[in-house]
Protein backbone atom coordinates (compact mmCIF):
# COMPACT_ATOMS: atom_id res chain seq x y z
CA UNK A 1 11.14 -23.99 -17.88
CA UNK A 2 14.71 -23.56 -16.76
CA UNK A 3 14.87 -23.32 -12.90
CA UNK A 4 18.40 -21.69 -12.68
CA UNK A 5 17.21 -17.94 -13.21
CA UNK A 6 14.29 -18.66 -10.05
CA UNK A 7 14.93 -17.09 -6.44
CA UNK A 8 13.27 -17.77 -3.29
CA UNK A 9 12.40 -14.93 -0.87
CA UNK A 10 11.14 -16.16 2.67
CA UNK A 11 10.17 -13.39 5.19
CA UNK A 12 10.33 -14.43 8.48
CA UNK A 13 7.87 -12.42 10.42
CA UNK A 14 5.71 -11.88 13.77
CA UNK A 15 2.35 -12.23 12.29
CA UNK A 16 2.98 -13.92 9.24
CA UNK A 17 5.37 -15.92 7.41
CA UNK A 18 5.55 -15.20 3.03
CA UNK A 19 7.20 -17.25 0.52
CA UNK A 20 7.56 -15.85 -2.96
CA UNK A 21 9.01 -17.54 -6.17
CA UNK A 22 9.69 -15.17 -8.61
CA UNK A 23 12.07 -14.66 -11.79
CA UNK A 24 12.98 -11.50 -13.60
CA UNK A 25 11.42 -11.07 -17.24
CA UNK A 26 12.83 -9.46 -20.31
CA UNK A 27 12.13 -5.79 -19.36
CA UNK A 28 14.15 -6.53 -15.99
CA UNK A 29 10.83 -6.35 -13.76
CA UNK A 30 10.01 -9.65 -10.98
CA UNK A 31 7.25 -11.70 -12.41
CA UNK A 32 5.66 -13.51 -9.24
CA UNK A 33 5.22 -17.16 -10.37
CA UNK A 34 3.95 -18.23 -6.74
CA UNK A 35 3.40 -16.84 -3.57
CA UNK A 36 2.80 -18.89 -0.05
CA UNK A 37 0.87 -17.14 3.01
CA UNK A 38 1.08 -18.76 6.38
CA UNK A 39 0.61 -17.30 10.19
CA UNK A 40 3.30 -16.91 12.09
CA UNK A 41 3.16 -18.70 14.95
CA UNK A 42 6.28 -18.99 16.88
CA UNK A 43 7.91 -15.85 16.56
CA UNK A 44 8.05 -12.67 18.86
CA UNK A 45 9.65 -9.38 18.08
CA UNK A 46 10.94 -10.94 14.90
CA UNK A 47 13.15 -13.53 16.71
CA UNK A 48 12.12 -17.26 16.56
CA UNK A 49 10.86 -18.63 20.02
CA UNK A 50 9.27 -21.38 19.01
CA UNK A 51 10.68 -23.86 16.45
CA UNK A 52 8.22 -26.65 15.65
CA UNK A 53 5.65 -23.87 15.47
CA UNK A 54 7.97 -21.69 13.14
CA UNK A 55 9.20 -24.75 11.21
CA UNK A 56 5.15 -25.68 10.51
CA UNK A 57 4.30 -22.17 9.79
CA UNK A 58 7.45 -21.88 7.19
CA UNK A 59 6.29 -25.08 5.65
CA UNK A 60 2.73 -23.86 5.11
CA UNK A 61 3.65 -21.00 3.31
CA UNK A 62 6.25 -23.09 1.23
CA UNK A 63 3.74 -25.53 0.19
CA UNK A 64 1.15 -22.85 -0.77
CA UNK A 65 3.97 -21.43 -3.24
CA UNK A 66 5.04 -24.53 -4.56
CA UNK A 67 1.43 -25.41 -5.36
CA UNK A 68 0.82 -22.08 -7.22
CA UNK A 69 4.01 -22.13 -9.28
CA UNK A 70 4.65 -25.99 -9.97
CA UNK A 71 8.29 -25.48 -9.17
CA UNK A 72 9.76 -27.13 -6.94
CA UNK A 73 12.15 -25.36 -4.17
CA UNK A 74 15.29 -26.01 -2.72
CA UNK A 75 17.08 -22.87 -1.16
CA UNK A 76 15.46 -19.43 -0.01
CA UNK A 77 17.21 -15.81 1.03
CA UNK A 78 15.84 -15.66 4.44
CA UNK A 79 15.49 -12.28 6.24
CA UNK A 80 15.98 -11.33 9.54
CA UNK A 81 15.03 -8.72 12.18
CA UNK A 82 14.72 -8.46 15.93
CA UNK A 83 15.86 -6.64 18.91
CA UNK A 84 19.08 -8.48 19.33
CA UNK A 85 20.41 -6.48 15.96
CA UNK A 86 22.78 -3.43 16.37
CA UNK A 87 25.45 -1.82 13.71
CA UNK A 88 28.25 -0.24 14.49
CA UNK A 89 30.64 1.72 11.66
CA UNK A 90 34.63 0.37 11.42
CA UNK A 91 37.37 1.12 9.45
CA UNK A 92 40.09 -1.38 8.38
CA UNK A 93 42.88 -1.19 5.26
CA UNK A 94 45.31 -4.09 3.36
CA UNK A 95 48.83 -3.13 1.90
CA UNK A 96 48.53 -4.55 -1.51
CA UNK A 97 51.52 -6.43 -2.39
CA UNK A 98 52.09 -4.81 -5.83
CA UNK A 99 51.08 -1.07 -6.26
CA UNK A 100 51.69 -1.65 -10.07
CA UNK A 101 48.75 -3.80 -10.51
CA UNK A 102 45.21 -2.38 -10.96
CA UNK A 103 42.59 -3.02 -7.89
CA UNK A 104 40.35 -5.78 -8.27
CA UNK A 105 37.30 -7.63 -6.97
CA UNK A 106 39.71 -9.87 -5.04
CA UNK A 107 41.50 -6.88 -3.33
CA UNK A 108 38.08 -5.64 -2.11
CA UNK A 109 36.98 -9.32 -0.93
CA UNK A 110 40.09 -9.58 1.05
CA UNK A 111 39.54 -6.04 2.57
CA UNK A 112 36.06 -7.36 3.59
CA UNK A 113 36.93 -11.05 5.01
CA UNK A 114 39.20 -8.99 7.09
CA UNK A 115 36.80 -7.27 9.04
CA UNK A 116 34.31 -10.64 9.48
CA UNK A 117 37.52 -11.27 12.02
CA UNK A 118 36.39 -8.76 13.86
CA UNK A 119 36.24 -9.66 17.51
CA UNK A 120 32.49 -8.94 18.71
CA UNK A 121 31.07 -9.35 22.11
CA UNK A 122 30.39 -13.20 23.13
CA UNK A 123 27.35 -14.44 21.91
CA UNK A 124 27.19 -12.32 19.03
CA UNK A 125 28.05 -12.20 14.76
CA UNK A 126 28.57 -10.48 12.30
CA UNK A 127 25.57 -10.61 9.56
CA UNK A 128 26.72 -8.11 6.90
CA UNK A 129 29.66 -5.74 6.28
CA UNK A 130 28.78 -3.16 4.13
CA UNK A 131 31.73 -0.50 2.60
CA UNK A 132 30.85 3.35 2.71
CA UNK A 133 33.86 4.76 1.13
CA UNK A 134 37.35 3.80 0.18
CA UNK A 135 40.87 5.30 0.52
CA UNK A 136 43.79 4.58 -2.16
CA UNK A 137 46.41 5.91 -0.76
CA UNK A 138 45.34 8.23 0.98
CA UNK A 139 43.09 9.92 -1.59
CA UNK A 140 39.30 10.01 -0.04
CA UNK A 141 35.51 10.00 -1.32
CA UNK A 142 35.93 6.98 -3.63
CA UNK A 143 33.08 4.82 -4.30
CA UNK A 144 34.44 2.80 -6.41
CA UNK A 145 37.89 1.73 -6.34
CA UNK A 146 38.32 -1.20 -9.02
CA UNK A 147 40.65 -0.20 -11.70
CA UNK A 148 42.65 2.18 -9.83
CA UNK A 149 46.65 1.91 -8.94
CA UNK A 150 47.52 1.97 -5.51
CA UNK A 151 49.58 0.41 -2.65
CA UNK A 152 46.71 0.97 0.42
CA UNK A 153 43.05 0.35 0.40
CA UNK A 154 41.36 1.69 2.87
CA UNK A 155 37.66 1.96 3.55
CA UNK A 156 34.91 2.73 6.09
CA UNK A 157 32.29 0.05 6.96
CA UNK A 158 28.46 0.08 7.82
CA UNK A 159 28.91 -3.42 10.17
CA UNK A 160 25.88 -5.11 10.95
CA UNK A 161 25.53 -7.71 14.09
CA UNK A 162 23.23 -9.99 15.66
CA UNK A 163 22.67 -12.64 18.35
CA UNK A 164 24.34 -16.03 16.69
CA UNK A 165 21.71 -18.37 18.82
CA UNK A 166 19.12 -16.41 16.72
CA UNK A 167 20.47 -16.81 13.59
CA UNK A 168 21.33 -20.29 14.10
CA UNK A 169 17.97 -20.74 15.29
CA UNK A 170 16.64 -19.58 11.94
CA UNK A 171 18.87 -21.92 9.89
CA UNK A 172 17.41 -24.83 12.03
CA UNK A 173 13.95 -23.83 11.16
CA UNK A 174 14.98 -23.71 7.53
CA UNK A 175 16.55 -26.44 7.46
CA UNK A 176 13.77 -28.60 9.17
CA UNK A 177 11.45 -27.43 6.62
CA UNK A 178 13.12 -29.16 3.57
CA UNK A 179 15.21 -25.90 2.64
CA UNK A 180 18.99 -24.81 2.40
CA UNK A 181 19.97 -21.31 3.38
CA UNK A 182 21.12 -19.32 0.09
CA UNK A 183 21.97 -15.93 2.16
CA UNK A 184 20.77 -14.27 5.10
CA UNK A 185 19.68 -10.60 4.73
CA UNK A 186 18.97 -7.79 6.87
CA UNK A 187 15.01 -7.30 6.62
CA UNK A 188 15.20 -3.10 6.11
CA UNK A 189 18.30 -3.30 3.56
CA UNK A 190 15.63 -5.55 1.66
CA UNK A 191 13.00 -3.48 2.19
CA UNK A 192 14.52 -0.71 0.83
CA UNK A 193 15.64 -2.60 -2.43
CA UNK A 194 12.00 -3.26 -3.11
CA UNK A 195 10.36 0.23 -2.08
CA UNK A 196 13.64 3.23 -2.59
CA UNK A 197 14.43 4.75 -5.85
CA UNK A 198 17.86 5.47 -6.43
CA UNK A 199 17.55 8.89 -6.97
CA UNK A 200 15.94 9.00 -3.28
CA UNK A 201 18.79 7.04 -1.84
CA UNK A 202 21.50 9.82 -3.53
CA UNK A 203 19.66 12.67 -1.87
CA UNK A 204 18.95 11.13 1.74
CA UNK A 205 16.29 9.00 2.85
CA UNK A 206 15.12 7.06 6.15
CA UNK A 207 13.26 3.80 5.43
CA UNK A 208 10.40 2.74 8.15
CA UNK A 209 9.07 -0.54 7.97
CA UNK A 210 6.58 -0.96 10.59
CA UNK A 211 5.70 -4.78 11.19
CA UNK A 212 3.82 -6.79 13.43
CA UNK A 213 6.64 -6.87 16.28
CA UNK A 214 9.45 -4.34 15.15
CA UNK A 215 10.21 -1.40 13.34
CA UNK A 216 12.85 -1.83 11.10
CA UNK A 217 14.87 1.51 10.28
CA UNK A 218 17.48 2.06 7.19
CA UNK A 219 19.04 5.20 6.57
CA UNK A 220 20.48 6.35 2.98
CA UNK A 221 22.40 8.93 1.72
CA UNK A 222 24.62 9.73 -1.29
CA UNK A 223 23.56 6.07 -2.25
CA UNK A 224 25.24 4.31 0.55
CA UNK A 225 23.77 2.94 3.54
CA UNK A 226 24.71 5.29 6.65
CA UNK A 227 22.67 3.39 9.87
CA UNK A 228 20.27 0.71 10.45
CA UNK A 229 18.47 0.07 13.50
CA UNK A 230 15.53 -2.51 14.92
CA UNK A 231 13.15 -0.97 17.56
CA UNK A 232 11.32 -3.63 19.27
CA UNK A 233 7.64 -2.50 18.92
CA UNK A 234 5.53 -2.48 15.87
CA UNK A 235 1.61 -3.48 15.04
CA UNK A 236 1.09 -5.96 17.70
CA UNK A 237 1.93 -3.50 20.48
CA UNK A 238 -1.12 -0.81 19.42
CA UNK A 239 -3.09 -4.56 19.27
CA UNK A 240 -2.30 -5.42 22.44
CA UNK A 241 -3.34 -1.46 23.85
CA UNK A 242 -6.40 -2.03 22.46
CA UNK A 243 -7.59 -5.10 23.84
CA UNK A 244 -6.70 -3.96 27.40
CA UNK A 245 -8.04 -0.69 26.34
CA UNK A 246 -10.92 -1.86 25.20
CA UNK A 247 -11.66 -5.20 26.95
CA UNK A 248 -11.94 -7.19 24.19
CA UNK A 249 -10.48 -10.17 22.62
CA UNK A 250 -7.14 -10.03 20.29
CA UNK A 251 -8.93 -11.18 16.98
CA UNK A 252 -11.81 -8.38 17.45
CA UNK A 253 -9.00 -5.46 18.22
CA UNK A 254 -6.85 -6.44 15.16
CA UNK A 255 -10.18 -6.18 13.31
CA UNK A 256 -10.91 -2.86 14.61
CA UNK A 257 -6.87 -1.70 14.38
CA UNK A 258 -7.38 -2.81 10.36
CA UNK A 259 -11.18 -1.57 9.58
CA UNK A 260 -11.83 1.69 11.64
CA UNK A 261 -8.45 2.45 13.50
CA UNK A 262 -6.70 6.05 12.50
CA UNK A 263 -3.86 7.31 13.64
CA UNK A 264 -5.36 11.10 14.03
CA UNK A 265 -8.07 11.33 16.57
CA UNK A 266 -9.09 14.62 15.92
CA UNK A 267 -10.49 12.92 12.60
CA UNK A 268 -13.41 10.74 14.20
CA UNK A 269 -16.89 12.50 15.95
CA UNK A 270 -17.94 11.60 19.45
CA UNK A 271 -20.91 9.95 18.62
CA UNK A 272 -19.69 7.72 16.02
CA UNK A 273 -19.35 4.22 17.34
CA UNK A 274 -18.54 0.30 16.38
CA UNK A 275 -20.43 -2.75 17.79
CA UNK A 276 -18.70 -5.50 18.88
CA UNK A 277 -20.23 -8.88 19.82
CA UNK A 278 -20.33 -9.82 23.28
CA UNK A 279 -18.47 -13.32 24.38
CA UNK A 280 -21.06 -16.26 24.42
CA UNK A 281 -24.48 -14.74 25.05
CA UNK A 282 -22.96 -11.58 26.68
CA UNK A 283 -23.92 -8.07 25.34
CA UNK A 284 -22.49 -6.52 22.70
CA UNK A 285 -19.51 -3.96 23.26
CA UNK A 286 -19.73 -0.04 22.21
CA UNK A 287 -16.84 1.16 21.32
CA UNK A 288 -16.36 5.32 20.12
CA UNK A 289 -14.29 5.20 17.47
CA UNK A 290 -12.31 8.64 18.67
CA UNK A 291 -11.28 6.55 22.08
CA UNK A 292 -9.78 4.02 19.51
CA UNK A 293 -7.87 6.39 17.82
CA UNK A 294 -6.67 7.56 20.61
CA UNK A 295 -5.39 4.50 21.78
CA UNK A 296 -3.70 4.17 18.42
CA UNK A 297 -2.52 7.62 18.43
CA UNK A 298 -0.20 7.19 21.88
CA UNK A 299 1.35 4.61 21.17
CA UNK A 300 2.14 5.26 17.09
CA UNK A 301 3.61 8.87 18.82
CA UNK A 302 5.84 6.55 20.97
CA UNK A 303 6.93 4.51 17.92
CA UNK A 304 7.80 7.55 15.88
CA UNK A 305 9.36 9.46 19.22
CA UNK A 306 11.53 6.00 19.25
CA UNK A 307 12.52 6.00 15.37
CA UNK A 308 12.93 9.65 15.38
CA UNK A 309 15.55 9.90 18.07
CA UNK A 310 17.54 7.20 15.67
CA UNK A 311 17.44 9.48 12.48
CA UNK A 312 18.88 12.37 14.80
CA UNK A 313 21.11 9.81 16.36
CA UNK A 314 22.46 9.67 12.36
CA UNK A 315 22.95 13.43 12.21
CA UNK A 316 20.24 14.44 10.37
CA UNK A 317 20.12 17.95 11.44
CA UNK A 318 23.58 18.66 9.82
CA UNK A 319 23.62 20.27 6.62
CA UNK A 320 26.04 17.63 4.88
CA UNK A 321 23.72 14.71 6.42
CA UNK A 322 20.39 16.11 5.97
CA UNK A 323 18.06 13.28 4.38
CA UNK A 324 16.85 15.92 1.34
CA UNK A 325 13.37 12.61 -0.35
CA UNK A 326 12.45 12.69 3.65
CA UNK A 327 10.85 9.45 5.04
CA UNK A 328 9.42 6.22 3.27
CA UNK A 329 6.76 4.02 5.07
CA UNK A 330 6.23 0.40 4.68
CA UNK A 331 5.31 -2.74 5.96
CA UNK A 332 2.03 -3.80 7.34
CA UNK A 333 1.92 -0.88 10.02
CA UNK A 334 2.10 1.47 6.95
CA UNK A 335 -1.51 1.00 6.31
CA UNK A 336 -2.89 2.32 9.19
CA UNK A 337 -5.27 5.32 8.18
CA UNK A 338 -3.66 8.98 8.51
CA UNK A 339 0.08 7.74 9.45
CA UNK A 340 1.69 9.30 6.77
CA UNK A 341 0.17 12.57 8.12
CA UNK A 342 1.08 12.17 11.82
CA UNK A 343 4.81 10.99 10.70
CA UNK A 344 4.97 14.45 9.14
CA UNK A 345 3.60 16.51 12.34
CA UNK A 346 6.19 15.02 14.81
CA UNK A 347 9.35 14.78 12.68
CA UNK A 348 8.46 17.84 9.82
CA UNK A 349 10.08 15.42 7.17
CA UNK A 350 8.45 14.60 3.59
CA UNK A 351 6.57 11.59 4.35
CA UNK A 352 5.64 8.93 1.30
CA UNK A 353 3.99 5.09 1.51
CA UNK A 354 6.42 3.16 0.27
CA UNK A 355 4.93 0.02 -2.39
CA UNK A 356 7.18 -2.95 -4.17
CA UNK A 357 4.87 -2.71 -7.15
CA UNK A 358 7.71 -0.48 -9.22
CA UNK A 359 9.38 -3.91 -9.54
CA UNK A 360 7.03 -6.01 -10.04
CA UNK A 361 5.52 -6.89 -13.52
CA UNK A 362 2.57 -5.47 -14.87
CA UNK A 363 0.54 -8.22 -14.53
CA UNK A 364 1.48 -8.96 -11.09
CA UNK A 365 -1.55 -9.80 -8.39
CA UNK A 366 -2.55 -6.12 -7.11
CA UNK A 367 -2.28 -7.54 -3.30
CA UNK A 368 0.73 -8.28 -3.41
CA UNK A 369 1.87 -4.80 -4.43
CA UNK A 370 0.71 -3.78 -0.44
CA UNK A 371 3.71 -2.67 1.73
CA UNK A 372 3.30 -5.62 4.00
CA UNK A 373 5.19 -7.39 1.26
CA UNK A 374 7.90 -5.18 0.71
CA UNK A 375 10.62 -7.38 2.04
CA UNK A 376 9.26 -10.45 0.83
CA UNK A 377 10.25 -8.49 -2.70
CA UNK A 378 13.31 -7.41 -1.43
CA UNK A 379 14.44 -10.65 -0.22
CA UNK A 380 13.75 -12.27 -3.61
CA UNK A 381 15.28 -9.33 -5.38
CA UNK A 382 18.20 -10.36 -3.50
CA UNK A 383 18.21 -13.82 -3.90
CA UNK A 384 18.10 -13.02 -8.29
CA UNK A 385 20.97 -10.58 -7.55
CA UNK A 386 23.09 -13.50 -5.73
CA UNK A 387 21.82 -15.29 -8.96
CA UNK A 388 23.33 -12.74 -11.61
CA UNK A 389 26.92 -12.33 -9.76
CA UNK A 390 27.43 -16.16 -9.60
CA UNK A 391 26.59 -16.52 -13.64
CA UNK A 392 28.91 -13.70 -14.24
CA UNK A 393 31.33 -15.46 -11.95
CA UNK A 394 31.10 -18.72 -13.58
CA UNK A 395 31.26 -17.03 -17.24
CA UNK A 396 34.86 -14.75 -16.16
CA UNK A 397 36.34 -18.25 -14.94
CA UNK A 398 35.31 -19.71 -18.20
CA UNK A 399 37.15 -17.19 -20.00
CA UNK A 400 39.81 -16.86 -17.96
CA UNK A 401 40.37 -21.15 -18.17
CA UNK A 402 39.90 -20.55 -22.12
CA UNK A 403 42.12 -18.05 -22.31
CA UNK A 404 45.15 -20.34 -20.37
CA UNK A 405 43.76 -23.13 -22.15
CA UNK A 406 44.32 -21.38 -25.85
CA UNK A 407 47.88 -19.56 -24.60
CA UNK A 408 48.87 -23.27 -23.93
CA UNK A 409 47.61 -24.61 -27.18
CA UNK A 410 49.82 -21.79 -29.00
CA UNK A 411 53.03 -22.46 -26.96
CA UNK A 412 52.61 -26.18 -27.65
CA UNK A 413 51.96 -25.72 -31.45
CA UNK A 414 54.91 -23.11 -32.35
CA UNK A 415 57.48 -26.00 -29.89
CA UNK A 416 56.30 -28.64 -31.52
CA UNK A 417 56.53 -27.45 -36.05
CA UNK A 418 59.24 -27.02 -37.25
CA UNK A 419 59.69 -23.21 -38.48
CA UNK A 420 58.99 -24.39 -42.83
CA UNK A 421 55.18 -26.10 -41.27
CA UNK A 422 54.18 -23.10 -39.29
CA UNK A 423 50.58 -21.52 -39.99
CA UNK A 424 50.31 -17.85 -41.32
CA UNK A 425 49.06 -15.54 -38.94
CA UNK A 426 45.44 -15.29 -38.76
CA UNK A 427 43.99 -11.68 -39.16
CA UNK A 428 41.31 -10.40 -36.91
CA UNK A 429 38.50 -11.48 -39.43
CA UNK A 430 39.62 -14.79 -40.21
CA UNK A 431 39.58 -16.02 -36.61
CA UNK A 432 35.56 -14.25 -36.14
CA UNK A 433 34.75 -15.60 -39.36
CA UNK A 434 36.17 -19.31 -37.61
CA UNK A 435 34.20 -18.76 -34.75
CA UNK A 436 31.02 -17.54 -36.25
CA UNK A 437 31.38 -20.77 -38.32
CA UNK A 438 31.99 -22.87 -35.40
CA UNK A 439 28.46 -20.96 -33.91
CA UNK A 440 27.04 -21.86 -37.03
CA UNK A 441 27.74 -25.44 -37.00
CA UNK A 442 26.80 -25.81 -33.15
CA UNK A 443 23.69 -24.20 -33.77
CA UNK A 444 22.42 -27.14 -36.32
């Protein structure tokens, strides 16, 4: 098996850590050729605060993948999340140096390297610059400038920033584990590569994945990304309100969040109630299932309140900005019973669970089609992408070095016969029928 076409995606979060090895198949779908589960133990609100615990957990989950697939790893796309993340938008331009030359790749690279000098507040980095739309010459709305004349590109920028100890922190813990760092990824931009069609990112679309310790928020439109945001609560915060509400322990109210919790108290009957065993020879608890839910209920409404205010903060309410496909849920938080139905009460937005199982192959394990492993798809989706543009990299040097390499050939060749010993021109078919020839001969 050749190991050159397999990614790594390693998602980093609060109440658990995944590793998946994956590759993509014939029909362009991920086949899942391991997958690696561990707890999370030393991070909080998606930011590492504890790195021998972090760097055991990330090894855990490693190991499990490694011993499903057989392959062994040496790099993973690593995502990451937490409080400390904020974007801002910035626009920048470069004077080419010769408006008779076409735009290339290179011309856009340089354009982008030049706002990673961007001076940010001490303390803090840039993690991805993202272009919105360019200018050429003044001419607006382009998406896609390559292969157009021009003396000025210009171009807005999504510009996404985080704490440097925390990133730095995550590196160590990769590290540490027996890994190298192939790219660092914002957790709701992969997300929303496993879970968003493009047809829902043209018309406008807010992604909401709802972890164990933040809410991750990316915002689409016109298939470009507009704003991204982290809100520091997610599914350990309604845990936490239930065990004080509740007077219980943390395992028992993450069982009853999972089994019997709802979003919607109006759903559940006064009299129906849950058992819960008391603590070493103490009674058992009783606990109405319509006080859970409302327990649940306040603080999901505070969550949504939170994410809401962000999607206005975008401009939602303007015609031209209006997100037409609505809201997409996902993420372990997704899951909780009658969510999708509350999300549409408060904001009055078209509300769908978002699953990775569109790009995943058909004979993919059904659990991991669940949204809690949405960005462990989208990381590894990102780490194959990485993949692709460094092969097509590698082949356009190879052709370009070829092509010197033959121009030379020629210019030595004609200098060197004299003008009674030079070759005939080739025609077209003569040099395919060489080359096919030269296949031919390679191939036996």
């Amino acid at each position: 098996m050749e190991h050159n076409d397999i990614s790594v995606g390693l998602d980093i979060g609060t109440t658990k850590i995944v590793a998946m090895i994956g590759r993509r198949n014939e029909y362009g779908k991920i086949e899942l050729l391991g997958t690696g589960k561990a707890k999370s133990l030393g991070v909080h609100r998606g930011v590492v605060n504890n790195i021998t615990q972090t760097i055991q957990s990330i090894q855990m989950a490693v190991d499990e993948a490694i011993a499903v697939s057989g392959i062994a790893i040496k790099e993973a796309v690593v995502g990451i999340a937490g409080q400390h993340i904020r974007s801002l938008q910035h626009s920048d331009y470069i004077t080419r140096a010769n408006s008779e030359e076409v735009i290339s790749d290179d011309d856009l690279d340089k354009l982008e390297k030049q706002v990673h000098k961007l001076v940010m507040l001490p303390g803090e980095e840039i993690i991805h610059v993202l272009p919105q739309e360019f200018k050429v010459d003044g001419q607006a709305e382009i998406t896609e400038p390559v292969g157009m004349y021009g003396g000025r590109l210009e171009a807005n920028f999504h510009v996404v920033v985080g704490q440097v100890s925390s990133i730095r922190n995550i590196g160590r813990c990769i590290k540490s584990a027996g890994l190298n760092l192939a790219g660092i990824t914002l957790e709701p931009l992969a997300s929303a590569e496993a879970v968003l069609s493009n047809e829902e990112k043209e018309a406008g679309v807010a992604l909401i994945d709802i972890g164990g310790g933040t809410t991750d928020l990316a915002i689409f439109k016109n298939g470009i990304i507009r704003h991204t945001a982290v809100i520091p609560f997610g599914g350990n915060v309604i845990t936490e309100d239930i065990k004080e509400g509740c007077s219980i322990i943390e395992k028992q109210a993450e069982l009853l969040k999972t089994k019997f919790g709802s979003a919607w108290p109006g759903e559940n009957k006064d009299n129906e109630i849950v058992s819960i065993p008391g603590l070493r020879g103490r009674d058992p608890k009783e606990i109405t299932l319509k006080n859970l839910s409302r327990i649940i209920h306040a603080r999901v409404v505070e969550i949504i309140e939170q994410v809401f205010l962000e999607i206005k903060n975008y401009g939602h309410e303007e015609p031209k900005k209006k997100l037409i496909a609505g809201i997409v849920l996902t993420g372990g938080g997704a899951q909780l019973k009658h969510l999708k139905q509350l999300v549409e009460y408060i904001t009055g937005m078209d509300t769908r669970i978002g699953y990775p199982n569109e790009n995943l192959a058909g004979d993919s394990d059904e659990s991991l089609s669940s949204p809690q492993y949405a960005t462990a798809v989208g990381l590894l989706m990102n780490g194959l992408n990485r993949l692709d543009k460094q092969k097509e990299k590698i082949a356009q040097q190879q052709i370009t070095e070829e092509q010197v390499e033959n121009k030379n050939e020629v210019e030595n060749e004609v200098e060197e016969k004299p003008e009674e010993f030079k070759e005939p021109k080739k025609s077209i078919f003569e040099k395919w029928g060489d080359k096919f020839r030269d296949f031919l001969d390679n191939a036996e």
